[in-house]
C-alpha atoms as a PDB file:
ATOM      1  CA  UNK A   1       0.000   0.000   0.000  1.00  0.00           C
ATOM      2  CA  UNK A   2       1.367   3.727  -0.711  1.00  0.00           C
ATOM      3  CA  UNK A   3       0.475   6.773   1.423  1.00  0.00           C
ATOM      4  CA  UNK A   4      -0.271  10.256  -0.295  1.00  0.00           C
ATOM      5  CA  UNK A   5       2.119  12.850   1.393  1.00  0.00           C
ATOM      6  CA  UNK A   6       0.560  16.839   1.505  1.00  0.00           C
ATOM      7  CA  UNK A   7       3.338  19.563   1.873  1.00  0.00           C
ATOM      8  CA  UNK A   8       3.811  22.738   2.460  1.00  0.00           C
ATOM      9  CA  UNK A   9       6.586  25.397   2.847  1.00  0.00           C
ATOM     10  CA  UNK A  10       5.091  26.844   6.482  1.00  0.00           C
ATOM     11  CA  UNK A  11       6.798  30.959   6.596  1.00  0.00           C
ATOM     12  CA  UNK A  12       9.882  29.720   8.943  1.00  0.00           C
ATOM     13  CA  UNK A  13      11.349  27.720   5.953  1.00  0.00           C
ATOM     14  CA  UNK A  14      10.677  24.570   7.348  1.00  0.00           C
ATOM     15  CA  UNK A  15       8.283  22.376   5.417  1.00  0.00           C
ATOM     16  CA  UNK A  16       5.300  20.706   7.201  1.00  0.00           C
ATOM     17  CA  UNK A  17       2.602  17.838   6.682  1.00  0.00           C
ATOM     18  CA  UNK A  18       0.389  14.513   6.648  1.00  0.00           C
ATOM     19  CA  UNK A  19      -0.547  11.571   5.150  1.00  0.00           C
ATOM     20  CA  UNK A  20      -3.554  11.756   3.146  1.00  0.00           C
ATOM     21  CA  UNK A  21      -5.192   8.692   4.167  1.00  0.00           C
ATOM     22  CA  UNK A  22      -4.278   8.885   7.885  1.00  0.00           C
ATOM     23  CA  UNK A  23      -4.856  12.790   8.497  1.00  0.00           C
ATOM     24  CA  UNK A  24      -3.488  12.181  12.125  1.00  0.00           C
ATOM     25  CA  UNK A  25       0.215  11.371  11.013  1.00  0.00           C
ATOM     26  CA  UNK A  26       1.377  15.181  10.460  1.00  0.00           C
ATOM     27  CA  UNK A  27       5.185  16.147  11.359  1.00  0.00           C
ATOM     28  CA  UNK A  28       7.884  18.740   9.800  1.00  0.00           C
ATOM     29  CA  UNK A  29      11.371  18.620   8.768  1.00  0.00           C
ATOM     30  CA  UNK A  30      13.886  21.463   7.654  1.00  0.00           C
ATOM     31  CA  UNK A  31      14.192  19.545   4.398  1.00  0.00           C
ATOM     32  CA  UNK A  32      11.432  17.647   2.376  1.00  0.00           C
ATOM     33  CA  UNK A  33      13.461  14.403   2.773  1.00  0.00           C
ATOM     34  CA  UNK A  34      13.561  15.119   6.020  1.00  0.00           C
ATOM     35  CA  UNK A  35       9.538  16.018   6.448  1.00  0.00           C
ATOM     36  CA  UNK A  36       9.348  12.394   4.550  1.00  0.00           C
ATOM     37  CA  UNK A  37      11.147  10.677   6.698  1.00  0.00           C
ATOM     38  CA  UNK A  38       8.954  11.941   9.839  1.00  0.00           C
ATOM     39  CA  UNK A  39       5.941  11.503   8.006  1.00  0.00           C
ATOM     40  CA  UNK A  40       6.799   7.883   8.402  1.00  0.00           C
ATOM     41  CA  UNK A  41       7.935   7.451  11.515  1.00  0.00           C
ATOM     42  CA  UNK A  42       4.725   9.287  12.545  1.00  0.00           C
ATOM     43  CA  UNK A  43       2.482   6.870  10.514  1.00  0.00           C
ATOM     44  CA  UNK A  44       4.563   3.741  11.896  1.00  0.00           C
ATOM     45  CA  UNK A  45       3.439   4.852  15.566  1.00  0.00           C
ATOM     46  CA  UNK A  46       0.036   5.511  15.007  1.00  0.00           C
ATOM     47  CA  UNK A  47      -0.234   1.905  13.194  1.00  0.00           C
ATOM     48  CA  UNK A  48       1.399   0.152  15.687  1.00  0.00           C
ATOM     49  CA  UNK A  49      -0.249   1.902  18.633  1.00  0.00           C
ATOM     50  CA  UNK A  50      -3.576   1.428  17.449  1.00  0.00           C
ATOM     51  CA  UNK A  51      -2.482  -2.674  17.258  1.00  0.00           C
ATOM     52  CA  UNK A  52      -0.927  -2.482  20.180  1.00  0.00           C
ATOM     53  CA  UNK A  53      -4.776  -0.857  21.669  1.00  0.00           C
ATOM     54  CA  UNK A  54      -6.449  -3.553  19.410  1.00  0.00           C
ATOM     55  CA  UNK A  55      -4.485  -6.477  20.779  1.00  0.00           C
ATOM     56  CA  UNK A  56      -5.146  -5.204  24.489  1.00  0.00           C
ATOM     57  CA  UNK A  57      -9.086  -4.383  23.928  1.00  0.00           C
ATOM     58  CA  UNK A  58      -9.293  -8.075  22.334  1.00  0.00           C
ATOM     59  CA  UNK A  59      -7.249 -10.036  24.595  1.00  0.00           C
ATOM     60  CA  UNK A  60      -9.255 -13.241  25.520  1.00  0.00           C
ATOM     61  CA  UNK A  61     -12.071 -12.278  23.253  1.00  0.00           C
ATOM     62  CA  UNK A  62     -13.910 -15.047  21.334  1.00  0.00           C
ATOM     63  CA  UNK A  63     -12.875 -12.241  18.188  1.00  0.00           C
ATOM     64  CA  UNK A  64     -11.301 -13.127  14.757  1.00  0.00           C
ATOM     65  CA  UNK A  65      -8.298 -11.267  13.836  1.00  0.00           C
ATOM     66  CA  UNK A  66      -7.251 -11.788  10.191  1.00  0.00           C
ATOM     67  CA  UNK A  67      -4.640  -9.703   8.252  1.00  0.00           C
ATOM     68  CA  UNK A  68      -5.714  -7.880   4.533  1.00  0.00           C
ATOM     69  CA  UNK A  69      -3.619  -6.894   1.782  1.00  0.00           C
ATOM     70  CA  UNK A  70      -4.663  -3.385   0.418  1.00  0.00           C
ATOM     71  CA  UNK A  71      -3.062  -3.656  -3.524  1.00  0.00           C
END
């Protein structure tokens, strides 16, 4: 799966923004490699802390789980 990345050149220099898709990974970097580069850290921990929350709020639970491939 590929993420849509919005930028913008905020009035500091620096450049700023978010995923499309997941409006709740934003960040910034001096450089748009940089901004890139946080952009994906930022969507790593919001996937993996909303499985980590999944996994704890289903713990035990008589719940299917099953893995899907976005192509």
């Amino acid at each position: 799966m590929k993420f849509t990345a919005i930028i913008e050149q905020g009035e500091s220099g620096w450049f700023v923004g978010q995923i499309e898709e997941v409006p709740a990974a934003i960040s910034q970097g001096e450089t748009i490699d940089e901004l890139k580069s946080n952009l994906l850290d930022a969507l790593r921990l919001i996937l993996d802390t909303n499985k980590e929350i999944t996994e704890k709020e289903y713990f035990g639970k008589d719940v299917i789980i099953e893995e899907l491939e976005l192509t």
